[in-house]
Protein backbone atom coordinates (compact mmCIF):
# COMPACT_ATOMS: atom_id res chain seq x y z
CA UNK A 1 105.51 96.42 91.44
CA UNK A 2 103.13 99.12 91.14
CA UNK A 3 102.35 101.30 88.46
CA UNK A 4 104.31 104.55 87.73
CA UNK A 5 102.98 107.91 87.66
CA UNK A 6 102.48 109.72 84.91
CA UNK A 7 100.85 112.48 85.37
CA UNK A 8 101.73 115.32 87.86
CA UNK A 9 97.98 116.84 89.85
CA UNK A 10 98.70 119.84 88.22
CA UNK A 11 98.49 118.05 84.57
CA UNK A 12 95.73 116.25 86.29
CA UNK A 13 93.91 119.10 86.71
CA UNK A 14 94.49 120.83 83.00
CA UNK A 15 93.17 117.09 81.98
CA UNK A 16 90.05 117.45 83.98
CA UNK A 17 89.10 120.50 83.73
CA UNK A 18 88.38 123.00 86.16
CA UNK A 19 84.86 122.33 86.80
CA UNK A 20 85.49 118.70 86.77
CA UNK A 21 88.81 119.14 89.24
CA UNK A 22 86.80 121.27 91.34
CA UNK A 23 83.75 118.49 91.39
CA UNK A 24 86.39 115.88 92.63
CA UNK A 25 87.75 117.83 95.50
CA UNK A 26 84.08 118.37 96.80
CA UNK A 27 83.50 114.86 96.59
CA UNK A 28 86.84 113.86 98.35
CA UNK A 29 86.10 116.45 100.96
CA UNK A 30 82.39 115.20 101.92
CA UNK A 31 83.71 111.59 102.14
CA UNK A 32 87.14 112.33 103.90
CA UNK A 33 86.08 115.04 106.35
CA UNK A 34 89.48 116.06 106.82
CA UNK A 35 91.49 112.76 106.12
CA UNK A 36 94.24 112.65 103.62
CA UNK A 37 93.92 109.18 102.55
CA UNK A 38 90.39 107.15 102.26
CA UNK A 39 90.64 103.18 103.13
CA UNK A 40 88.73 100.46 100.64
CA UNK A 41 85.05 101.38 102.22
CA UNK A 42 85.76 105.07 101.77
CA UNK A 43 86.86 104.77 98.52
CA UNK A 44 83.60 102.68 97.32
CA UNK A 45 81.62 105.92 98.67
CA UNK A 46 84.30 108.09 97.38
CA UNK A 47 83.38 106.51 93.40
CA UNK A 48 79.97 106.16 93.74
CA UNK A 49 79.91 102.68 92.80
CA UNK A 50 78.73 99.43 94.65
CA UNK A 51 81.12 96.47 94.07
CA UNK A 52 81.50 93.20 95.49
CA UNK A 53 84.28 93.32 98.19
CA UNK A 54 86.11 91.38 96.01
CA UNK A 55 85.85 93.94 92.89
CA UNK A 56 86.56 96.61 95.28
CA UNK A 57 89.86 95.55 96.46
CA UNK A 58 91.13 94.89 92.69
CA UNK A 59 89.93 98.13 91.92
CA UNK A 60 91.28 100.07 95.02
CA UNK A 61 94.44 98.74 94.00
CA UNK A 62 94.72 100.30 90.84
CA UNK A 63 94.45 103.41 92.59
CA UNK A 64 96.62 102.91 95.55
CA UNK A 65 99.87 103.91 93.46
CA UNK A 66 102.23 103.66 96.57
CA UNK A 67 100.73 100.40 97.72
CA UNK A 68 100.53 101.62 101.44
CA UNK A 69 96.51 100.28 101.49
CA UNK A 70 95.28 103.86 101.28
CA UNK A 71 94.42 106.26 98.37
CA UNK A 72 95.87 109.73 99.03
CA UNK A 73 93.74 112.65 96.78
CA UNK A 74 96.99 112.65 94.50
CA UNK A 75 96.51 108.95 94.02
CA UNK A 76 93.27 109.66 93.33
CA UNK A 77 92.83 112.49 90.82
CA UNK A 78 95.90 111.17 88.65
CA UNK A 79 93.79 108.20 87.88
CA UNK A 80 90.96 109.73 87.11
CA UNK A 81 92.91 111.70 84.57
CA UNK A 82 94.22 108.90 83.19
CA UNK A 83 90.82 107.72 82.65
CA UNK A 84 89.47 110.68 81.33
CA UNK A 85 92.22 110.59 78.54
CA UNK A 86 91.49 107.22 77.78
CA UNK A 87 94.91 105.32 79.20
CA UNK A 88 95.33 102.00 80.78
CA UNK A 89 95.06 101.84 84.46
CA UNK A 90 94.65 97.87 84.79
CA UNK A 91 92.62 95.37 83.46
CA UNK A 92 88.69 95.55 84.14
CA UNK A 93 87.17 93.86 86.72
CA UNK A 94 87.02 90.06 86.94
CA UNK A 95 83.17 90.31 87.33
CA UNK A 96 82.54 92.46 84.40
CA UNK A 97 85.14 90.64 82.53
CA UNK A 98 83.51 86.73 83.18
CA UNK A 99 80.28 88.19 82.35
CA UNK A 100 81.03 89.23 78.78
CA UNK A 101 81.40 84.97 78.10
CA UNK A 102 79.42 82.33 78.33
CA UNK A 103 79.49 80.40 81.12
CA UNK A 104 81.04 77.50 79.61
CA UNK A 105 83.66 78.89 77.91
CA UNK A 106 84.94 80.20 81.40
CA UNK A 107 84.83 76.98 82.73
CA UNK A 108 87.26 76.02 79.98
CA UNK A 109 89.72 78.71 80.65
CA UNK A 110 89.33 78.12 84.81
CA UNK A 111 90.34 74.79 83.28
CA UNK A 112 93.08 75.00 81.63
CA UNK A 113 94.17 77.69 84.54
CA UNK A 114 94.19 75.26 87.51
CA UNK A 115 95.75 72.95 85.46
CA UNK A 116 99.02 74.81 85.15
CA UNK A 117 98.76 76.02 88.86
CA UNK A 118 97.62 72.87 90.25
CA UNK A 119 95.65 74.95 92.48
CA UNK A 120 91.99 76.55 92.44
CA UNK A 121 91.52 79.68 90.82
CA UNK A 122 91.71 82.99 93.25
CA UNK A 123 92.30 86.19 91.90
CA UNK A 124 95.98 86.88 93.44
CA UNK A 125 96.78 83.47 91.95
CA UNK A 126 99.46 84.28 89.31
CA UNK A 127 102.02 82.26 87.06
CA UNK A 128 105.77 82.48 85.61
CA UNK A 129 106.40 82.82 82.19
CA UNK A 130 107.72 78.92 81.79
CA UNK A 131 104.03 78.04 83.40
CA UNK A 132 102.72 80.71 80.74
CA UNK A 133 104.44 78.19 77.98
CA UNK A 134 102.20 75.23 79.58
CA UNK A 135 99.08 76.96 79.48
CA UNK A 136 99.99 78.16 75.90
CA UNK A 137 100.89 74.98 74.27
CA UNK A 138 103.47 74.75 71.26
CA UNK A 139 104.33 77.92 70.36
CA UNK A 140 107.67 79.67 69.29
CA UNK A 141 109.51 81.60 72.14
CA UNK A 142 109.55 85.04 70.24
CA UNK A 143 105.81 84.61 69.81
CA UNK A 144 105.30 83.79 73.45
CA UNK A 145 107.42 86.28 74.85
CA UNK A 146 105.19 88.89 72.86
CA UNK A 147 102.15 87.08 73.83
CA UNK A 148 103.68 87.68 77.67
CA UNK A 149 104.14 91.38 77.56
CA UNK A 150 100.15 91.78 75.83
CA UNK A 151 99.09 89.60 79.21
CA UNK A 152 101.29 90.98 82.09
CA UNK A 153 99.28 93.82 81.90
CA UNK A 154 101.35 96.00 84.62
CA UNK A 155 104.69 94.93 83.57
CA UNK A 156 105.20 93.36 86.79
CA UNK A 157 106.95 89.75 85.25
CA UNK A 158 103.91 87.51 86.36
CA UNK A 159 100.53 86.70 85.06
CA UNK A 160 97.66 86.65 87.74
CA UNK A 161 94.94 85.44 87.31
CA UNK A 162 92.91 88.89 86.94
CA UNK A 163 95.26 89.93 84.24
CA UNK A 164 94.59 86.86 82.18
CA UNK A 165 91.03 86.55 82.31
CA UNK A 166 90.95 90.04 81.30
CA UNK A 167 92.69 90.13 79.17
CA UNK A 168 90.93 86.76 77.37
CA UNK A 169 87.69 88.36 77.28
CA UNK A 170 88.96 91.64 75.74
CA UNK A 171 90.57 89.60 73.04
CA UNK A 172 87.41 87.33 72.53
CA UNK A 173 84.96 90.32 73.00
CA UNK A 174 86.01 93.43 73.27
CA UNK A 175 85.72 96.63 72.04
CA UNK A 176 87.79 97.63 69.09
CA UNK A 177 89.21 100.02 71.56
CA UNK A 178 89.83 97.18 74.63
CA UNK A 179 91.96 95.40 71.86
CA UNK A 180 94.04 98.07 70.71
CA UNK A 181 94.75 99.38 74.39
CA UNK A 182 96.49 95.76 74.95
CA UNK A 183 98.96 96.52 72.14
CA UNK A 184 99.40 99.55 73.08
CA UNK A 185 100.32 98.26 76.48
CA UNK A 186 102.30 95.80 75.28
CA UNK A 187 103.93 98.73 73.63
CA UNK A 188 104.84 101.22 76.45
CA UNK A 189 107.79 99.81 77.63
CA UNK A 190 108.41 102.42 80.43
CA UNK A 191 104.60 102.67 81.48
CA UNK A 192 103.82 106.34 81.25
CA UNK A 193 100.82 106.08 79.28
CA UNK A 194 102.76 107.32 76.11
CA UNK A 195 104.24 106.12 73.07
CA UNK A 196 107.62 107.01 71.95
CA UNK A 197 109.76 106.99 68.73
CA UNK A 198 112.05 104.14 70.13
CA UNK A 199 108.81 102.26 71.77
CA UNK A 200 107.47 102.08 67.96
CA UNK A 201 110.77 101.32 66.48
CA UNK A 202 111.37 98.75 69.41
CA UNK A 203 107.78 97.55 69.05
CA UNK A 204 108.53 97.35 64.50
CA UNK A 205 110.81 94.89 65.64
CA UNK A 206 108.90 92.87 68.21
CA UNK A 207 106.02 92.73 66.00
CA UNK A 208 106.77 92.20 62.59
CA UNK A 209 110.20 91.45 61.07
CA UNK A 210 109.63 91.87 57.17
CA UNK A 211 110.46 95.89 56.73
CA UNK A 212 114.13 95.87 54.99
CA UNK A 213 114.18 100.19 56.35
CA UNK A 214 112.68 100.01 60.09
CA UNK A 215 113.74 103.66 60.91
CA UNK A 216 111.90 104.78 57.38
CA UNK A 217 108.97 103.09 58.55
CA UNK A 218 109.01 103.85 62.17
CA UNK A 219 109.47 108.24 61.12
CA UNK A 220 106.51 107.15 58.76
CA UNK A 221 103.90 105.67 61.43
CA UNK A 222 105.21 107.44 64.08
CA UNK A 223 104.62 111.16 62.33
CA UNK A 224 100.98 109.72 61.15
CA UNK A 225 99.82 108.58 64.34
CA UNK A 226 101.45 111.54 66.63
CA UNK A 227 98.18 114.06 65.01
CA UNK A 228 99.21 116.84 67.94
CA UNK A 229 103.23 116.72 67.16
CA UNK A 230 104.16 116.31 70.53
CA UNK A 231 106.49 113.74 69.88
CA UNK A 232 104.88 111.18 72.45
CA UNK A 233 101.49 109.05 71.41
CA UNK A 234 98.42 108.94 73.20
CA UNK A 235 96.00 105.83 73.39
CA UNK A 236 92.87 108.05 71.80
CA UNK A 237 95.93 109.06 68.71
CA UNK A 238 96.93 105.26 68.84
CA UNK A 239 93.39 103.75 67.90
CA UNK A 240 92.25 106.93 65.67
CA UNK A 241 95.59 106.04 63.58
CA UNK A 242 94.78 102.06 63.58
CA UNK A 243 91.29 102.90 62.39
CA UNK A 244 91.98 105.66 59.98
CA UNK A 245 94.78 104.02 58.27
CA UNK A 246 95.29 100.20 58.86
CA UNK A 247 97.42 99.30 56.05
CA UNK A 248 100.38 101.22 58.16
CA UNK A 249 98.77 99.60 61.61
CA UNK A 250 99.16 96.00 60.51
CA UNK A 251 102.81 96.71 59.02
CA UNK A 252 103.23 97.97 62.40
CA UNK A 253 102.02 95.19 64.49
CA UNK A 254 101.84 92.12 61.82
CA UNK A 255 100.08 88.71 63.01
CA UNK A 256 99.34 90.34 66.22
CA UNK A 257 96.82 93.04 64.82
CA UNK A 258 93.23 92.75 66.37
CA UNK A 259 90.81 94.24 63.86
């Protein structure tokens, strides 16, 4: 399943800015020459990057909305606003991800991977949620099922391989801001790189079960963290909030809170 969109080009553009807009569409222009869609070798050009082919391919992905093995400049210059604002496209690449740990302790995880698949790791290798229970030992349901949502990073009902390693590594070290993304995933049930009033009131209950007035609490947080009162939460207004007042945060998100 691929990821929704969420922003319009237009928005895109406000997002960007002009000069920033306008620096894209020269850049897409010199590397297209007239195409309207760039394959995975364009598209390495197209970011100015050099990847393994491996890392290129997860990465073209993420931008390849429509899944149809091209990126289209729409495609394109959505997810670069979504980057610019700070939101979620999809979990970083393995590369960068397996170097952030030693090497041992990636052996362990490869492990404890291929011992659940019964096959060797590859990164479209993926498992179910009852294979997710192997991997993560004794645990309550409700915990794993929350644990599930934080890994299944695009919502998509399996776990690869990618998405797990990932998301691992942000967990073990990360950024403050890496680990508060993945709740914040976890939290936008409907993928549009926002926060709602339900998603926080749906998320109180996930989360943490000890508030006797959830909707008290929920107008509470939800009114502190929204800072622009546009009834919808960013990621940047999500970790400002977490940081600035994490008393409310861990109420919010109780055993699961990552600072």
């Amino acid at each position: 399943m691929g990821q929704k969109e969420v922003v319009s080009e237009k928005d895109a553009k406000i997002i960007l800015g002009n000069e920033e807009y306008d620096d894209l569409k020269h850049r897409w222009d010199d590397v297209c020459k007239g195409d309207d869609s760039v394959d995975v070798n364009n598209f390495c050009l197209l970011i100015g990057k050099q990847l393994t082919p491996e890392d290129a391919n997860i990465l073209f992905s993420l931008y390849d909305v429509n899944k149809d093995k091209k990126v289209n400049w729409k495609e394109f210059v959505k997810a670069q606003a979504k980057l610019k604002e700070g939101r979620i496209l999809t979990p970083p690449l393995e590369s960068e991800a397996c170097s952030r740990i030693d090497s041992k302790s990636l052996a362990d995880i490869k492990l404890d991977w291929i011992k659940v698949t019964g096959t060797p790791v590859t990164v479209g290798s993926y498992i179910s949620f009852d294979q997710f229970q192997q991997l993560m030992l004794q645990m309550p349901e409700p915990t794993l099922k929350t644990l599930w949502c934080m890994y299944d990073l695009n919502k998509d009902n399996r776990l690869t391989w990618v998405e797990y390693i990932c998301v691992v590594v942000r967990l073990m070290n990360g950024t403050l801001t890496e680990k508060l993304s993945i709740i914040f995933n976890c939290m936008d049930n409907d993928a549009n790189g926002f926060l709602s009033r339900d998603e926080f009131k749906f998320a109180c209950k996930k989360f943490c079960t000890q508030h006797s007035d959830v909707d008290e609490f929920v107008t509470r947080s939800f009114t502190a963290c929204d800072s622009d009162h546009n009834n919808k939460v960013s990621l940047i207004e999500f970790v400002k909030w977490a940081q600035s007042d994490r008393a409310m945060f861990t109420q919010l998100v109780g055993t699961f809170n990552p600072l």
